[in-house]
PDB file of N, CA and C in Angstrom:
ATOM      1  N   UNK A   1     -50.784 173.227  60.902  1.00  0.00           N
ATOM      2  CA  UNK A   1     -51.150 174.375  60.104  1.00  0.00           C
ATOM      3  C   UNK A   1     -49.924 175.286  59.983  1.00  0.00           C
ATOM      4  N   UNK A   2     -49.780 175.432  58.744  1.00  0.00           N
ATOM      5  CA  UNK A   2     -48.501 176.744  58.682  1.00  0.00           C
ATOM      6  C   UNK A   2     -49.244 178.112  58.660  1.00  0.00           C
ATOM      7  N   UNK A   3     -48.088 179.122  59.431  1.00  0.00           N
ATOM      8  CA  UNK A   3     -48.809 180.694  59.409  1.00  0.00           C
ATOM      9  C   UNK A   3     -47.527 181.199  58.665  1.00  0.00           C
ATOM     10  N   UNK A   4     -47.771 182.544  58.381  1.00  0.00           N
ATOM     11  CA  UNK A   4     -47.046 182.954  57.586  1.00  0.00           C
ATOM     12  C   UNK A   4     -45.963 183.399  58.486  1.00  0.00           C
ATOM     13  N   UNK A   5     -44.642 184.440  58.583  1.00  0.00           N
ATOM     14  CA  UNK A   5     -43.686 184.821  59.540  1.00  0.00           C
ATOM     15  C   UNK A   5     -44.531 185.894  59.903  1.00  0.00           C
ATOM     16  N   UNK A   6     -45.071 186.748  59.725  1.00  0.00           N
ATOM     17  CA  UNK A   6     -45.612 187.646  60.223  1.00  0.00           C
ATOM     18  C   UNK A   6     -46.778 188.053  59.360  1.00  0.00           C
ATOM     19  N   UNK A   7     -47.692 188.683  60.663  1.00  0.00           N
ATOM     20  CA  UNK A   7     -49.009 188.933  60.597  1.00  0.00           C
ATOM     21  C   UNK A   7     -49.290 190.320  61.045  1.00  0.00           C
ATOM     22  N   UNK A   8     -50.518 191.096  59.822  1.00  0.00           N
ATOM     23  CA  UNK A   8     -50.374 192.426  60.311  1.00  0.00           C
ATOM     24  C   UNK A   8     -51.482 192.257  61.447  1.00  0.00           C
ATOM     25  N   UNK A   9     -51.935 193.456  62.393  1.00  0.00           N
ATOM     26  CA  UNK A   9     -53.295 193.253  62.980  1.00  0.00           C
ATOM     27  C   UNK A   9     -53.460 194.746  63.412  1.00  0.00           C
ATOM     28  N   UNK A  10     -54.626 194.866  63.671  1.00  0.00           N
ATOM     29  CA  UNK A  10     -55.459 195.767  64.800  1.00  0.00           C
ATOM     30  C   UNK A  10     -56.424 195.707  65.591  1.00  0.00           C
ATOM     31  N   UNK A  11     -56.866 196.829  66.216  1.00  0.00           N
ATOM     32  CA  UNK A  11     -57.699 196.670  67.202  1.00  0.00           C
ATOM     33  C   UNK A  11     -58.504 197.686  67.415  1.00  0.00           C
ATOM     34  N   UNK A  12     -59.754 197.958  67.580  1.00  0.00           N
ATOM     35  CA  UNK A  12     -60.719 199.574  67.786  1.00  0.00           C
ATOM     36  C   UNK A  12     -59.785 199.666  69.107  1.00  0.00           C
ATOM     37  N   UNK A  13     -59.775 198.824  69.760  1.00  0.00           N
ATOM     38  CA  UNK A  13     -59.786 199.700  71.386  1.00  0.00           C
ATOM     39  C   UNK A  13     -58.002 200.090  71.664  1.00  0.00           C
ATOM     40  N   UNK A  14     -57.441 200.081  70.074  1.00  0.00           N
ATOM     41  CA  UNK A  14     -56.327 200.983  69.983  1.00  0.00           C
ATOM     42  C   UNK A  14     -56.179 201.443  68.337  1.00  0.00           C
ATOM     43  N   UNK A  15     -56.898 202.909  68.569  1.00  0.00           N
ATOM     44  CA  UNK A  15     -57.269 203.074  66.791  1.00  0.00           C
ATOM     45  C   UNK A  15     -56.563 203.729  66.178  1.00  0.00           C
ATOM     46  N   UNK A  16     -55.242 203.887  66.912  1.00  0.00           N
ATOM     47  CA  UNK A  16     -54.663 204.505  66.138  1.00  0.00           C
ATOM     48  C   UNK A  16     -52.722 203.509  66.131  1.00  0.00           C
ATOM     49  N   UNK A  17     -52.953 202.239  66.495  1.00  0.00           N
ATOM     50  CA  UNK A  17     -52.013 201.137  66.602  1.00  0.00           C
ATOM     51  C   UNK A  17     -51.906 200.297  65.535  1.00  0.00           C
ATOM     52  N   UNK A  18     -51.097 200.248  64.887  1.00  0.00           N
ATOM     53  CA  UNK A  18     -50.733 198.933  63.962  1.00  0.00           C
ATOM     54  C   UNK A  18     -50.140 198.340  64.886  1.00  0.00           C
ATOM     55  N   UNK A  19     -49.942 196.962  64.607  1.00  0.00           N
ATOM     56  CA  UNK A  19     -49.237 195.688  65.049  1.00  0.00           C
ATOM     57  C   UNK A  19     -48.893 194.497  64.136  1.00  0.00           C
ATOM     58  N   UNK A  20     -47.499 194.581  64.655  1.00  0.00           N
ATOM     59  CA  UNK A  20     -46.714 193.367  63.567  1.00  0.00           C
ATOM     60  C   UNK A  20     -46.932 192.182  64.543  1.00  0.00           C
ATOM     61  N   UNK A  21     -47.255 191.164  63.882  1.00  0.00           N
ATOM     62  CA  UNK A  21     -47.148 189.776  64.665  1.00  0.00           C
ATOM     63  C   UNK A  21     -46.073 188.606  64.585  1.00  0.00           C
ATOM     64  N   UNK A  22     -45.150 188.551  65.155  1.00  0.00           N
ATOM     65  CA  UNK A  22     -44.143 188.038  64.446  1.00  0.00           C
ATOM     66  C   UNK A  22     -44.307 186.314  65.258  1.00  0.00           C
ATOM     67  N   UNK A  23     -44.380 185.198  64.245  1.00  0.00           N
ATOM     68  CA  UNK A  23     -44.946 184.187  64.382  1.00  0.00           C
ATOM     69  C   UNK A  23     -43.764 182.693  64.857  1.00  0.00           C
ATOM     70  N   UNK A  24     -42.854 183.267  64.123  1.00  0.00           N
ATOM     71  CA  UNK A  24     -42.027 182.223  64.367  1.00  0.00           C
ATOM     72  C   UNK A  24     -40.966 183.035  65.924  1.00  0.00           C
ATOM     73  N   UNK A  25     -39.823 181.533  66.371  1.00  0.00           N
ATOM     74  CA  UNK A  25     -39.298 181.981  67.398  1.00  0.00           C
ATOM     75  C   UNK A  25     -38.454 182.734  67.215  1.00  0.00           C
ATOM     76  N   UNK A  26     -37.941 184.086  68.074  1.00  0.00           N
ATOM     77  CA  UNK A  26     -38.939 184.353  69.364  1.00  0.00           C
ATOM     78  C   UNK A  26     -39.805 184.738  68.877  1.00  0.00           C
ATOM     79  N   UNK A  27     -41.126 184.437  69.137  1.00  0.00           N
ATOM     80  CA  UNK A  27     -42.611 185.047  68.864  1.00  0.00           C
ATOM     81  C   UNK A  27     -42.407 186.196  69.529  1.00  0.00           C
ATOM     82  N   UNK A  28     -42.584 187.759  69.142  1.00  0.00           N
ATOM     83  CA  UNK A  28     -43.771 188.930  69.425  1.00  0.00           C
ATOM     84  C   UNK A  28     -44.338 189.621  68.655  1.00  0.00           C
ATOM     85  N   UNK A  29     -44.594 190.812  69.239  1.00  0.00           N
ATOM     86  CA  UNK A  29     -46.163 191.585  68.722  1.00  0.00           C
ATOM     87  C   UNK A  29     -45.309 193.280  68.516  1.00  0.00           C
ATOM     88  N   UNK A  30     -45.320 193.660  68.030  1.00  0.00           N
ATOM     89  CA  UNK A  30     -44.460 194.859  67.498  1.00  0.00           C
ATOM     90  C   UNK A  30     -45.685 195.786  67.392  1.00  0.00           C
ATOM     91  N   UNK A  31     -46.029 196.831  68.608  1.00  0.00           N
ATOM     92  CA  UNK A  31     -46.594 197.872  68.193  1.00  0.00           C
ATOM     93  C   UNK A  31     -46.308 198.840  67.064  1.00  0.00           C
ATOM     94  N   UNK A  32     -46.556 199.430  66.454  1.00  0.00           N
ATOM     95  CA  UNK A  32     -46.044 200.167  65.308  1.00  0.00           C
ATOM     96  C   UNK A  32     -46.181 202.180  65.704  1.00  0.00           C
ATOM     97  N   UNK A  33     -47.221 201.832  66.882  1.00  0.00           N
ATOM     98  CA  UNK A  33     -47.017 203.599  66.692  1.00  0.00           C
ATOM     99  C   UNK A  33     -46.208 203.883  67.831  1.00  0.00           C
ATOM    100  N   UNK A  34     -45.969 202.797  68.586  1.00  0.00           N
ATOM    101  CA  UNK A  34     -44.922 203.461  69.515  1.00  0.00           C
ATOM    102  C   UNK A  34     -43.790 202.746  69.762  1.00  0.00           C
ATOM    103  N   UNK A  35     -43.577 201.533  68.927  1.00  0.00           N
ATOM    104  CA  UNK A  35     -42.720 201.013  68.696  1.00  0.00           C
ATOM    105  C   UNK A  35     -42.502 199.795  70.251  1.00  0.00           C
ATOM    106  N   UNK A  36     -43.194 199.896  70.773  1.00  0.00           N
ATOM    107  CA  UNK A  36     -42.837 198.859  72.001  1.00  0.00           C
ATOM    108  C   UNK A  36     -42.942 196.960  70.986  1.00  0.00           C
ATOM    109  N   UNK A  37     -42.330 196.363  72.252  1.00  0.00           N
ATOM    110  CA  UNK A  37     -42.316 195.185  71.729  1.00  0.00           C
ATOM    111  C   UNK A  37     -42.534 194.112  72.884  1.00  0.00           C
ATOM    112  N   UNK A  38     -43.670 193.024  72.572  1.00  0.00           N
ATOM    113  CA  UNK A  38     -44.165 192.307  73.428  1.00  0.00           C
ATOM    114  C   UNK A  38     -43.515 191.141  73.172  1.00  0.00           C
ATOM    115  N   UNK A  39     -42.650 190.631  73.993  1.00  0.00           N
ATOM    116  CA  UNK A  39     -42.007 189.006  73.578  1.00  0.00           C
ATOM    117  C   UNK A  39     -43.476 188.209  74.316  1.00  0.00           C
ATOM    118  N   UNK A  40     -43.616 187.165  73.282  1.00  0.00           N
ATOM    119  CA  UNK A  40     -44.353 186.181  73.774  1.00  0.00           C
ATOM    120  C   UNK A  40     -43.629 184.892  74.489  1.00  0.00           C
ATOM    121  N   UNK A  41     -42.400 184.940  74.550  1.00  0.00           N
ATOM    122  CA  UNK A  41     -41.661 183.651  74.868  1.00  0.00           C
ATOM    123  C   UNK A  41     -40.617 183.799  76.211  1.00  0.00           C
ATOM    124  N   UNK A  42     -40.477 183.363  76.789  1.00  0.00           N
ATOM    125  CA  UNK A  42     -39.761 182.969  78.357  1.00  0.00           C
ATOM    126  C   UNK A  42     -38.211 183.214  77.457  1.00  0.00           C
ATOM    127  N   UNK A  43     -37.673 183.937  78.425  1.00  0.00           N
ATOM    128  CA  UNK A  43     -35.809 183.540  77.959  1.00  0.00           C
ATOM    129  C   UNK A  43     -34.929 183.151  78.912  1.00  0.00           C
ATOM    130  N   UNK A  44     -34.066 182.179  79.078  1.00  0.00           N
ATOM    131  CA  UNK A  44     -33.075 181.775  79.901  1.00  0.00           C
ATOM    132  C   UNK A  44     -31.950 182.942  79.604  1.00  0.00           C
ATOM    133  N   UNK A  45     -30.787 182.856  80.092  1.00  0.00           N
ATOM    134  CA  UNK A  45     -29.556 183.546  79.673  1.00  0.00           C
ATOM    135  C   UNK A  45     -28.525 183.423  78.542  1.00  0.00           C
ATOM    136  N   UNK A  46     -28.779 182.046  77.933  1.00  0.00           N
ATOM    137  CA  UNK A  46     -28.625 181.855  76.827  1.00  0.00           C
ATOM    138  C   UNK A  46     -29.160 182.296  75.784  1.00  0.00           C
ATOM    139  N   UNK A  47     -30.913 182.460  75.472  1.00  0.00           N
ATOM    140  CA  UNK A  47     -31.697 182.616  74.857  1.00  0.00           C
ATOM    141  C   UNK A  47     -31.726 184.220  74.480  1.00  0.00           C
ATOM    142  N   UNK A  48     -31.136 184.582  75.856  1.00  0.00           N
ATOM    143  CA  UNK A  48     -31.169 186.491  76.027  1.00  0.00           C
ATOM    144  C   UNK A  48     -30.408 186.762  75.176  1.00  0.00           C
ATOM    145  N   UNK A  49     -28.875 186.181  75.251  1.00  0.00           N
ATOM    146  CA  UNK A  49     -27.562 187.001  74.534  1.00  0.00           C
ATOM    147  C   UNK A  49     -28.199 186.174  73.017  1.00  0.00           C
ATOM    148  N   UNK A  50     -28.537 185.325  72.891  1.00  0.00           N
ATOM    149  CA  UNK A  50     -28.984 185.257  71.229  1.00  0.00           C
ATOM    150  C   UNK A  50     -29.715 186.337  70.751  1.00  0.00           C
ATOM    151  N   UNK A  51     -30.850 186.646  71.604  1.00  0.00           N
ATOM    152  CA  UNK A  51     -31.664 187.781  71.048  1.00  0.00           C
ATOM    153  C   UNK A  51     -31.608 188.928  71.124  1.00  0.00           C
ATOM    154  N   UNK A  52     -30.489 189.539  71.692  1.00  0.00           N
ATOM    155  CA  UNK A  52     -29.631 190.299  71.639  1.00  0.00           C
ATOM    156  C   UNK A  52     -29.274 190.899  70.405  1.00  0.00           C
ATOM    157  N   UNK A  53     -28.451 189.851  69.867  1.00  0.00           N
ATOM    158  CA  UNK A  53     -27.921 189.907  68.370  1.00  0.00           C
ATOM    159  C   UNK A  53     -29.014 189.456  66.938  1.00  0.00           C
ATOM    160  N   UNK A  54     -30.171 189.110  67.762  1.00  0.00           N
ATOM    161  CA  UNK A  54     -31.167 188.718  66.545  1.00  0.00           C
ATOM    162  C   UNK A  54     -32.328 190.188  66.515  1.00  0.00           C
ATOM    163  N   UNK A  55     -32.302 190.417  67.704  1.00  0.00           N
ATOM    164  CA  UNK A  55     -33.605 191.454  67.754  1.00  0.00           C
ATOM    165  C   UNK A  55     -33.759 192.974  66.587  1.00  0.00           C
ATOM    166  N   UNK A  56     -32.918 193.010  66.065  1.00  0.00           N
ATOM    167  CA  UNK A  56     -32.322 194.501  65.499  1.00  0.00           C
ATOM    168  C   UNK A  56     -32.620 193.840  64.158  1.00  0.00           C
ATOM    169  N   UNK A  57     -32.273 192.722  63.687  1.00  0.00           N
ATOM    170  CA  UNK A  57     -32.711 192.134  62.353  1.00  0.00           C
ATOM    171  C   UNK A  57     -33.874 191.545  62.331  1.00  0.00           C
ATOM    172  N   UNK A  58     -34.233 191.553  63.681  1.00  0.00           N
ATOM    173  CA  UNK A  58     -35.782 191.087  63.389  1.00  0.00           C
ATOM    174  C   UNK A  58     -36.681 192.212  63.261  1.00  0.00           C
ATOM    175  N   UNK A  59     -36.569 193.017  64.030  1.00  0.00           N
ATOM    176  CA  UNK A  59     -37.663 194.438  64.057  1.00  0.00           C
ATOM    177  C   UNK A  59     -37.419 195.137  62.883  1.00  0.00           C
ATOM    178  N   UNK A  60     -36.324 195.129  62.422  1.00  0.00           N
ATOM    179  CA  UNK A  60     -36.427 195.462  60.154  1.00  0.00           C
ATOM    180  C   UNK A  60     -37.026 194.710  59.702  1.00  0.00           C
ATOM    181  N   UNK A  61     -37.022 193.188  59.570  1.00  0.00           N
ATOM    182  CA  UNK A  61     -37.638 192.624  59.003  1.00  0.00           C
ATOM    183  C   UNK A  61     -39.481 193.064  59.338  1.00  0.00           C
ATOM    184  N   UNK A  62     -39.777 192.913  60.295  1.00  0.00           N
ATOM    185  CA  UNK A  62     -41.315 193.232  60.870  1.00  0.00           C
ATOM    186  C   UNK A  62     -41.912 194.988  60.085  1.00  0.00           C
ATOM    187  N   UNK A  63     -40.589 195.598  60.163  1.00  0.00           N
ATOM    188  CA  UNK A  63     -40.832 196.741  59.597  1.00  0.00           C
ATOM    189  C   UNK A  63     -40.811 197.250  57.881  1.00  0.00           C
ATOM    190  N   UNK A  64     -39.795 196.158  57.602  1.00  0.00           N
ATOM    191  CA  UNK A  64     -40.270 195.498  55.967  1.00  0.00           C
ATOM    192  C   UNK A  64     -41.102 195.296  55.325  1.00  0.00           C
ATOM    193  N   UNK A  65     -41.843 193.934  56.300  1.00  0.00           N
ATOM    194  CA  UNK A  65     -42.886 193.703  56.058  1.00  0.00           C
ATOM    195  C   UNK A  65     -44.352 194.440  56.448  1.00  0.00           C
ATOM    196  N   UNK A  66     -44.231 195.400  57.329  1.00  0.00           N
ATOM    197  CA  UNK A  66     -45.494 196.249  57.401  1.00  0.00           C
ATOM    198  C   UNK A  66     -45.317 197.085  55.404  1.00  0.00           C
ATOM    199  N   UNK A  67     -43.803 197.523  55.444  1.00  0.00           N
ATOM    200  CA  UNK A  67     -44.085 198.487  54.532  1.00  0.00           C
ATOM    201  C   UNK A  67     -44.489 197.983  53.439  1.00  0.00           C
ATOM    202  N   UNK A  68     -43.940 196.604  52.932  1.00  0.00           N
ATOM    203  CA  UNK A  68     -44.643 195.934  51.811  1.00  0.00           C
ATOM    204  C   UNK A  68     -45.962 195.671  51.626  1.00  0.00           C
ATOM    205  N   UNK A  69     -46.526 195.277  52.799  1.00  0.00           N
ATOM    206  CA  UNK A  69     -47.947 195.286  52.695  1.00  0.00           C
ATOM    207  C   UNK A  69     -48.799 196.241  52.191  1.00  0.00           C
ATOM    208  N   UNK A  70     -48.194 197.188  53.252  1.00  0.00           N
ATOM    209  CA  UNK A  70     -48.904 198.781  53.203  1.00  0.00           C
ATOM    210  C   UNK A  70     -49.160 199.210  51.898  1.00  0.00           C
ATOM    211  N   UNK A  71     -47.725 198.811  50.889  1.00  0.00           N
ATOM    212  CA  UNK A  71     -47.678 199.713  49.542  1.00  0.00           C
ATOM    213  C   UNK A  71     -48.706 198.617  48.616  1.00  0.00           C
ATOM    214  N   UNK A  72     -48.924 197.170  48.997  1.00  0.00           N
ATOM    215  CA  UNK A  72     -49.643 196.459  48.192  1.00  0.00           C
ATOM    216  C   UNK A  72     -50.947 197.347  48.167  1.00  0.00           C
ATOM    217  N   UNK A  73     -51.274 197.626  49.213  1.00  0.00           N
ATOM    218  CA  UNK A  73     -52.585 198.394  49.741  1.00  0.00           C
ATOM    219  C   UNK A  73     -53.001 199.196  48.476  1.00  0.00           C
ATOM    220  N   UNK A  74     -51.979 199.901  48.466  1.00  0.00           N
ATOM    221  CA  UNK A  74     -51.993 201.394  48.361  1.00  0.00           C
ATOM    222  C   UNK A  74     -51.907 201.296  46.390  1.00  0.00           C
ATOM    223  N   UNK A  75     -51.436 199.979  45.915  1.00  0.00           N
ATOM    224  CA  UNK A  75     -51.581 200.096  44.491  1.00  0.00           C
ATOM    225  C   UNK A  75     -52.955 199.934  43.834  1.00  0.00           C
TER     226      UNK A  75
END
């Protein structure tokens, strides 16, 4: 089954939280109102200094894509 790169979500028992789901590797979960970030994936020391240099282009992208959505919403 293919998923898309990212997925929006929420939750009542955080009602005032958006969350980005970011699907491909490294998989996480991007709170949106406080900005924390949940890696879903184990990292060696290799894996670290990659994501290092990937993480900053990934959390724009996640934040891209909330805003695109949002404005689809909103037309």
């Amino acid at each position: 089954m293919d998923f898309p790169k990212f997925i929006l979500g929420d939750n009542t028992d955080f009602p005032n939280a958006q969350f980005v789901i970011h699907t491909d590797f490294p998989r996480f979960i991007l709170n949106l109102e406080n900005d924390e970030v949940q890696w879903l994936e184990d990292f060696d020391q290799h894996d670290q200094k990659e994501l290092e240099t990937e993480a900053e282009q990934l959390m724009q992208e996640a934040y891209d894509f909330y805003d695109r959505e949002v404005s689809r919403y909103e037309e």
